[in-house]
Protein backbone atom coordinates (compact mmCIF):
# COMPACT_ATOMS: atom_id res chain seq x y z
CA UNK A 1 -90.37 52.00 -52.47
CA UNK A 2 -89.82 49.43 -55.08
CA UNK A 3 -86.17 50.70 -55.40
CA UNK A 4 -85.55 50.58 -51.80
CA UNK A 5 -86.83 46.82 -51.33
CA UNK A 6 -84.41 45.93 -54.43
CA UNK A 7 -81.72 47.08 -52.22
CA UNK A 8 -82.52 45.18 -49.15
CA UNK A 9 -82.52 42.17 -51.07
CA UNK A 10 -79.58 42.21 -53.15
CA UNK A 11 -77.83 42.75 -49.82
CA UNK A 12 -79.59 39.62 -48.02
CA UNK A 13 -79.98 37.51 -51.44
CA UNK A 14 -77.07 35.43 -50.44
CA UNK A 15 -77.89 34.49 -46.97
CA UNK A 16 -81.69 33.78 -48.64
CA UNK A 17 -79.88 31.03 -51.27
CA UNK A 18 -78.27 29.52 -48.61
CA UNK A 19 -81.29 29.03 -46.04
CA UNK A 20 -83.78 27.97 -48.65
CA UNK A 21 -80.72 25.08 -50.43
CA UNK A 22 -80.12 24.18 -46.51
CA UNK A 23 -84.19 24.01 -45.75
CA UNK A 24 -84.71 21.76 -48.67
CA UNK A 25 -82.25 19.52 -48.35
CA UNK A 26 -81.57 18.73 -51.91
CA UNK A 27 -80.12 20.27 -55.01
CA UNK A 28 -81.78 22.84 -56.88
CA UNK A 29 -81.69 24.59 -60.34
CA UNK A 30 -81.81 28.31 -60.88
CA UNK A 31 -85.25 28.74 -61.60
CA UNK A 32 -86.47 26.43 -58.77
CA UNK A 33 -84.50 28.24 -57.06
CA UNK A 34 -86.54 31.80 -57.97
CA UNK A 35 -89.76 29.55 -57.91
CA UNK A 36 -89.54 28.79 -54.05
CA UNK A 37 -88.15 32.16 -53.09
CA UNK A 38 -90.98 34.20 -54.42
CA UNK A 39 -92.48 31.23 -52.67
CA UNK A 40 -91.71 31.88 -49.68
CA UNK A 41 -92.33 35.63 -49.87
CA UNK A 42 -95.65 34.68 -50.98
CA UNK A 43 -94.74 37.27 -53.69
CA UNK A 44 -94.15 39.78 -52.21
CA UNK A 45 -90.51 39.65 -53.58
CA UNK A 46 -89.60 39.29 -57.26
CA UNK A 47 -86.18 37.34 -57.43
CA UNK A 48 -84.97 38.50 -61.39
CA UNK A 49 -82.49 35.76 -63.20
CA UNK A 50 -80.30 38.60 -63.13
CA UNK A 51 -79.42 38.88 -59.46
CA UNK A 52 -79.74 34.76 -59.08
CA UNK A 53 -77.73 33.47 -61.64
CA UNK A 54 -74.64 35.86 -61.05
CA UNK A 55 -75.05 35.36 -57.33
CA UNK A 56 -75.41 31.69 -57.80
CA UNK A 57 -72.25 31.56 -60.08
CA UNK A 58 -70.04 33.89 -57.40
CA UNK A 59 -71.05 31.89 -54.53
CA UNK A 60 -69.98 28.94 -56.55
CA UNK A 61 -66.76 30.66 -56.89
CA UNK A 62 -66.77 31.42 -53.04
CA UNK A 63 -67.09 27.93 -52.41
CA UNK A 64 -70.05 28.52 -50.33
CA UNK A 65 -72.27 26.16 -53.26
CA UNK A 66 -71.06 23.73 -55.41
CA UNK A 67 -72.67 22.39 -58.67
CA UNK A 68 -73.39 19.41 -60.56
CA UNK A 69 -74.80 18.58 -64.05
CA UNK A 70 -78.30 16.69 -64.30
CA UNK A 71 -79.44 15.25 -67.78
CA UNK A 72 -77.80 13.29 -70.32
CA UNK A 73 -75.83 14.69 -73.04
CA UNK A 74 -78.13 15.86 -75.95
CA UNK A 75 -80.87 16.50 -74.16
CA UNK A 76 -81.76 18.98 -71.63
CA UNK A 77 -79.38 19.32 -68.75
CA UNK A 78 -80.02 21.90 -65.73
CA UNK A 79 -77.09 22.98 -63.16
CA UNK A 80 -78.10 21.85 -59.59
CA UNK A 81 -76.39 23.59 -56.38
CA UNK A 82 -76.62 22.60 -52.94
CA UNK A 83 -74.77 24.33 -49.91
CA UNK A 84 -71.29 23.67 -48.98
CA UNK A 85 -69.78 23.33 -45.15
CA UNK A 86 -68.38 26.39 -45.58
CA UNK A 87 -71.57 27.64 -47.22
CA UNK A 88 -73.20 26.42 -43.68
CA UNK A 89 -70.69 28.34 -41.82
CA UNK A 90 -71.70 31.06 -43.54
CA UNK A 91 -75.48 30.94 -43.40
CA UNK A 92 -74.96 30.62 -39.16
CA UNK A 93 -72.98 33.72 -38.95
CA UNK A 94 -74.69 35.66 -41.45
CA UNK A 95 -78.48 34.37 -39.62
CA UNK A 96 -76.67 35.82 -36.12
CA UNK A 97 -75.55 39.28 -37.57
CA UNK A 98 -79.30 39.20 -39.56
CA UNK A 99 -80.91 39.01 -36.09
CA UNK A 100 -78.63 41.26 -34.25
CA UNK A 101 -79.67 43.78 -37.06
CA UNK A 102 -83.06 42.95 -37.15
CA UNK A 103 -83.59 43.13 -33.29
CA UNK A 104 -81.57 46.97 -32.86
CA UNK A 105 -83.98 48.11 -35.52
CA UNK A 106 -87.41 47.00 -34.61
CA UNK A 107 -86.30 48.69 -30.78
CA UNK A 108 -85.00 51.35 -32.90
CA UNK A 109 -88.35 51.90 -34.62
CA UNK A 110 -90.38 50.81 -31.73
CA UNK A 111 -91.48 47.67 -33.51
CA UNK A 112 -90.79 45.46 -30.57
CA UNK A 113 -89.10 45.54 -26.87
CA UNK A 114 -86.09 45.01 -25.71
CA UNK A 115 -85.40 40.88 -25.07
CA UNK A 116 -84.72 40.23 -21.10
């Protein structure tokens, strides 16, 4: 089971960066970052460094984040990231397909009924 969750979430763990950097409203570092995830999931999802930093760095690359340097030279500086227009862009259309998605399968699995 734990296998199958770890797939489900590297497949949404973009969409997830995006909503919590948007919902707080101010620029993170990568372990705050995992901090309020697991957060949110009130643990019931581990968020590794090794799926956030690479994802963090890609959407970077992406342009859907963008990064500055905090601290002063010498001592002990953190990357911050916040979320980009286009990173905004994203997060709406990825939030529509998400409930699309989510809606077919809990009236696939009879989790819910169909919206009128």
């Amino acid at each position: 089971m734990a296998r199958q969750i770890d797939q489900l979430r590297k497949g949404t763990t973009t969409m997830a960066l995006l909503k919590l950097l948007e919902d707080v409203g101010e620029p993170l570092h990568g372990y705050a970052i995992i901090q309020r995830l697991e957060a949110r999931t009130k643990g019931a999802l581990e968020f590794k460094e090794g799926l956030i930093y690479p994802t963090l760095h890609r959407m970077e690359q992406e342009g859907l984040l963008e990064s500055r340097w905090l601290g002063e030279p010498g001592t002990r500086r953190r990357k911050v990231y916040t979320v980009t227009d286009q990173g905004r862009r994203r997060l709406r259309r990825e939030l529509l397909e998400w409930e699309t998605f989510s809606d077919g399968m809990g009236l696939l699995l009879g989790l819910s009924e169909a919206r009128t």
